[in-house]
C-alpha atoms as a PDB file:
ATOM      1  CA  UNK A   1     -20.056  36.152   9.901  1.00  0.00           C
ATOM      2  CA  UNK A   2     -23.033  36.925   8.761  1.00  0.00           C
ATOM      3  CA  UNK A   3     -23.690  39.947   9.809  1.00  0.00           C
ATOM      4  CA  UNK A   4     -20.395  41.081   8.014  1.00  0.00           C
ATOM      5  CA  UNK A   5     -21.418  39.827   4.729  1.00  0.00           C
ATOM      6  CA  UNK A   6     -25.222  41.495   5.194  1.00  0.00           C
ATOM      7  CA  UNK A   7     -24.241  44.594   6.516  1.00  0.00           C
ATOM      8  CA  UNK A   8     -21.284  45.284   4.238  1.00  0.00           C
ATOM      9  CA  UNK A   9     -23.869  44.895   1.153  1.00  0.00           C
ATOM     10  CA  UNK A  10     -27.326  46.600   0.851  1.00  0.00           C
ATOM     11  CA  UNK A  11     -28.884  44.100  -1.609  1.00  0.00           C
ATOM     12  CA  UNK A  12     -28.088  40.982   0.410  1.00  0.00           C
ATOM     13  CA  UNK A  13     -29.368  43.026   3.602  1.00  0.00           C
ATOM     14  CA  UNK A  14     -32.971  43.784   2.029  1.00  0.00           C
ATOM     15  CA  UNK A  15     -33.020  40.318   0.845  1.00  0.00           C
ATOM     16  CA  UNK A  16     -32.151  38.856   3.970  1.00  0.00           C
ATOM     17  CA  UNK A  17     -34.808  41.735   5.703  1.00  0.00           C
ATOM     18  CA  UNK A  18     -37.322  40.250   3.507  1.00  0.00           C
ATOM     19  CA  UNK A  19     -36.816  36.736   4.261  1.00  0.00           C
ATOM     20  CA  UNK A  20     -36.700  37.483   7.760  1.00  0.00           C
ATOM     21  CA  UNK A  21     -39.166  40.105   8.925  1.00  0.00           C
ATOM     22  CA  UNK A  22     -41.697  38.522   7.602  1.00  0.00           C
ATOM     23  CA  UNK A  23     -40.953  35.152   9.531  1.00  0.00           C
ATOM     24  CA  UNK A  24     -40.000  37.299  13.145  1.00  0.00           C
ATOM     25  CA  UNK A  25     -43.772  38.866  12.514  1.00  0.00           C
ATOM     26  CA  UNK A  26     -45.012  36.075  12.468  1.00  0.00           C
ATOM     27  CA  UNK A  27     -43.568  34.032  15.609  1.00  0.00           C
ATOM     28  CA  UNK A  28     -44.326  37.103  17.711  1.00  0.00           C
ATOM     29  CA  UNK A  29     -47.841  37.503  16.708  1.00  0.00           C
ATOM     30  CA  UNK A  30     -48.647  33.622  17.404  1.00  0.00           C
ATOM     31  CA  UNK A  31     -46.872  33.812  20.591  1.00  0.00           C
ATOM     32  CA  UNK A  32     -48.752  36.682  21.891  1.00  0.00           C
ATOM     33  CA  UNK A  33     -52.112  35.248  20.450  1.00  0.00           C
ATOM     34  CA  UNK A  34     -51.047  31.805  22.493  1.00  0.00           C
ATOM     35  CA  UNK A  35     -49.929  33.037  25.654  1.00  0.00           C
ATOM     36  CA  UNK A  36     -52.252  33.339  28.607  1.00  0.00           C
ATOM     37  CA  UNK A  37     -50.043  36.510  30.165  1.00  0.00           C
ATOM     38  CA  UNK A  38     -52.078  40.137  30.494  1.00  0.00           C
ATOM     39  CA  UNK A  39     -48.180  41.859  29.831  1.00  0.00           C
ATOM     40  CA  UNK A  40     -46.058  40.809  27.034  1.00  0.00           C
ATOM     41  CA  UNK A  41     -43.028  42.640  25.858  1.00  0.00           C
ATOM     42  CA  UNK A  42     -41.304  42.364  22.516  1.00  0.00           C
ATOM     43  CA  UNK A  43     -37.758  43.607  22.785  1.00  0.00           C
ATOM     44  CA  UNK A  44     -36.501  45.028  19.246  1.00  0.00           C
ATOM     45  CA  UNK A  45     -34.917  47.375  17.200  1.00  0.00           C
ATOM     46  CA  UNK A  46     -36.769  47.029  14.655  1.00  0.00           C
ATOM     47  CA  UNK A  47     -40.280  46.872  15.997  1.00  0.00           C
ATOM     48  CA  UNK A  48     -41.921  49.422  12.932  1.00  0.00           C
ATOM     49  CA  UNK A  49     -39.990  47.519  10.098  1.00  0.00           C
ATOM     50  CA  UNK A  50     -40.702  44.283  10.897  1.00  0.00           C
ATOM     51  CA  UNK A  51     -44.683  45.236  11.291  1.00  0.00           C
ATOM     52  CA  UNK A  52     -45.213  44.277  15.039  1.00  0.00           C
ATOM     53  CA  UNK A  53     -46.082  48.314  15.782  1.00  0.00           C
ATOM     54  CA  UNK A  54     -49.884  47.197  15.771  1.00  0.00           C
ATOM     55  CA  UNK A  55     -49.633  44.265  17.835  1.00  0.00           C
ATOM     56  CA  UNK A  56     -48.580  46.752  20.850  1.00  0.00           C
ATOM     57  CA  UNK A  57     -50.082  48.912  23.173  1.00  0.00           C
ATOM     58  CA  UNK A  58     -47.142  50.517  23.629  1.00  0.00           C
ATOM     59  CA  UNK A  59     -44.127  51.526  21.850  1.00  0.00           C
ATOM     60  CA  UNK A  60     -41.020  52.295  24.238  1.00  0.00           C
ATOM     61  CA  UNK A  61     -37.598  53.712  22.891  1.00  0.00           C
ATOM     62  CA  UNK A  62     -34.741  53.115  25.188  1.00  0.00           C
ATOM     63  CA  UNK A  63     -32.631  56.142  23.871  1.00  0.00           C
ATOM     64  CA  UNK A  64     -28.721  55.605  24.778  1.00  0.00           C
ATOM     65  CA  UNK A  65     -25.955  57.835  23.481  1.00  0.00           C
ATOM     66  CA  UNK A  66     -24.413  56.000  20.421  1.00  0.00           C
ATOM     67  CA  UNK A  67     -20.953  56.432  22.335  1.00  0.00           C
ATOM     68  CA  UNK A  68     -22.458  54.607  25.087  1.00  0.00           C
ATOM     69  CA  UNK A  69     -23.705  51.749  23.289  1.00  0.00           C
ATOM     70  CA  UNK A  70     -19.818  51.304  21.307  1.00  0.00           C
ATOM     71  CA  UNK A  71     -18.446  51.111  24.730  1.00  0.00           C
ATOM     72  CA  UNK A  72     -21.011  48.181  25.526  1.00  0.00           C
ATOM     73  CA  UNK A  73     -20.268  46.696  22.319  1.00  0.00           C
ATOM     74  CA  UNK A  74     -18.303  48.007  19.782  1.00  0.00           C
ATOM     75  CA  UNK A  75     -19.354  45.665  17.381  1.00  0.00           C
ATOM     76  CA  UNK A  76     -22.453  47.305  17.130  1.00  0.00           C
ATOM     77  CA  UNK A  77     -20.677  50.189  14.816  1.00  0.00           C
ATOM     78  CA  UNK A  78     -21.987  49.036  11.447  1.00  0.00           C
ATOM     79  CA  UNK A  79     -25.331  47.756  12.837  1.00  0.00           C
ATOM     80  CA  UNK A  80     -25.736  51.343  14.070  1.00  0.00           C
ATOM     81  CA  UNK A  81     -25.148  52.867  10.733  1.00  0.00           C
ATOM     82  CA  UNK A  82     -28.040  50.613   8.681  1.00  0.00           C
ATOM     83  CA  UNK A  83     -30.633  51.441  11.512  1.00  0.00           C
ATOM     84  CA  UNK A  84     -32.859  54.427  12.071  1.00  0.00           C
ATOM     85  CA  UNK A  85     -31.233  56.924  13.952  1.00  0.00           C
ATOM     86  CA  UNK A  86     -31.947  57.651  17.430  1.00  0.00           C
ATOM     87  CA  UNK A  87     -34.726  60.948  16.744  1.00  0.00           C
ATOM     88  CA  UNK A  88     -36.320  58.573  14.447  1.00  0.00           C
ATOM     89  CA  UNK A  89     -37.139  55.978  17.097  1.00  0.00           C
ATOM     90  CA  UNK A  90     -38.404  58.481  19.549  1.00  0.00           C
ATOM     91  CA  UNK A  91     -41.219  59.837  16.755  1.00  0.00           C
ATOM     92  CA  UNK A  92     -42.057  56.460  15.860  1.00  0.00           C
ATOM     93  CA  UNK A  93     -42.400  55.654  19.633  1.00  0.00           C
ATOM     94  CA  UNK A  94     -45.112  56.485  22.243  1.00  0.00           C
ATOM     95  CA  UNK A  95     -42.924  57.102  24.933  1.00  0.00           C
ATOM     96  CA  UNK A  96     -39.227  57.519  25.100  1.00  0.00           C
ATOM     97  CA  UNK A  97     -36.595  56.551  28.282  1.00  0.00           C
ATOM     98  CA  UNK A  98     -32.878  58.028  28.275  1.00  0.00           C
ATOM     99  CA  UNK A  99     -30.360  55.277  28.947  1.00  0.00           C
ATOM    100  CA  UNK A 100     -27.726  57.796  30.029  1.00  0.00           C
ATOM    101  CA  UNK A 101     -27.764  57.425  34.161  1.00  0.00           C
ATOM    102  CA  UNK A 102     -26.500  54.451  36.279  1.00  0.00           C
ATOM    103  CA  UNK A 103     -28.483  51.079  35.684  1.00  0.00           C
ATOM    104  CA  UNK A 104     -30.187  51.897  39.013  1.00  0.00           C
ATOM    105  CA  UNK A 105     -31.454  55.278  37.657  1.00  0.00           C
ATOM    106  CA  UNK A 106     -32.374  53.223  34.481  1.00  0.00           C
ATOM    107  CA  UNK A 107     -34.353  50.778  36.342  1.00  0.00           C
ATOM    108  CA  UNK A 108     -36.438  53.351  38.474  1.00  0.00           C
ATOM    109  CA  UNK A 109     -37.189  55.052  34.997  1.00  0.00           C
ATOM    110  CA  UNK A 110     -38.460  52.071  33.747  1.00  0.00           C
ATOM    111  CA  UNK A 111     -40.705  51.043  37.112  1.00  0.00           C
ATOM    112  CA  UNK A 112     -42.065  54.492  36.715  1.00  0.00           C
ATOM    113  CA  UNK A 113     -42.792  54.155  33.144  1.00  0.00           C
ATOM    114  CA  UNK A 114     -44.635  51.156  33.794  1.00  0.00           C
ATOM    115  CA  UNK A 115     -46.428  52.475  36.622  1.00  0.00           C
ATOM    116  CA  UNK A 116     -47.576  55.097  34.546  1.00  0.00           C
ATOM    117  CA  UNK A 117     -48.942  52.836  31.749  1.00  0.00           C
ATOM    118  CA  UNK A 118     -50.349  50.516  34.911  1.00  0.00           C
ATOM    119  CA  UNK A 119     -48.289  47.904  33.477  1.00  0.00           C
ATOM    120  CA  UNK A 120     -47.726  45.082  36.037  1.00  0.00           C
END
């Protein structure tokens, strides 16, 4: 319901942006300074805007085809349209994986990714 009444008007989106960036900033960076774990991973779409970009090493952009992701979940439509598109991720990212294969093909891209970045 929300997301409806937010995404249908651009003032009440900011203001609800601004209400809750800052808090989503916030929890991540105090969980990461808390935890005792050498790999964390903050999952996101909106990892620049909110502000977390400096609290990671790395940035990763999972790039799908936007028919793809409507078949997942077509409710994602109007999300799609008030994010960044897809060649704006990959330059704010450091590295970029295509989610366009079988899951098994999207899994071995990952593992190699992360054996690249000798992430555990």
């Amino acid at each position: 319901k929300l997301g409806k009444i937010v995404f249908n008007n651009k003032e009440k989106l900011l203001a609800l942006n601004e209400l809750v960036h800052p808090k989503i900033c916030d929890i991540v960076t105090d969980t990461i300074k808390e935890t005792s774990k050498t790999t964390i991973i903050v999952e996101g779409a909106l990892i620049h805007q909110v502000g977390l970009e400096d609290a990671c090493n790395h940035t990763i952009c999972i790039d799908s085809p936007t028919s793809a992701i409507l078949d997942r979940r077509p409710d994602k439509e109007i999300i799609l349209t008030k994010q960044p598109k897809a060649n704006d991720y990959i330059n704010m990212c450091n590295h970029t994986i295509k989610n366009n294969t079988s899951i098994e093909l999207f899994e071995e891209k990952i593992n190699a990714l992360f054996d690249r970045l000798n992430i555990n």
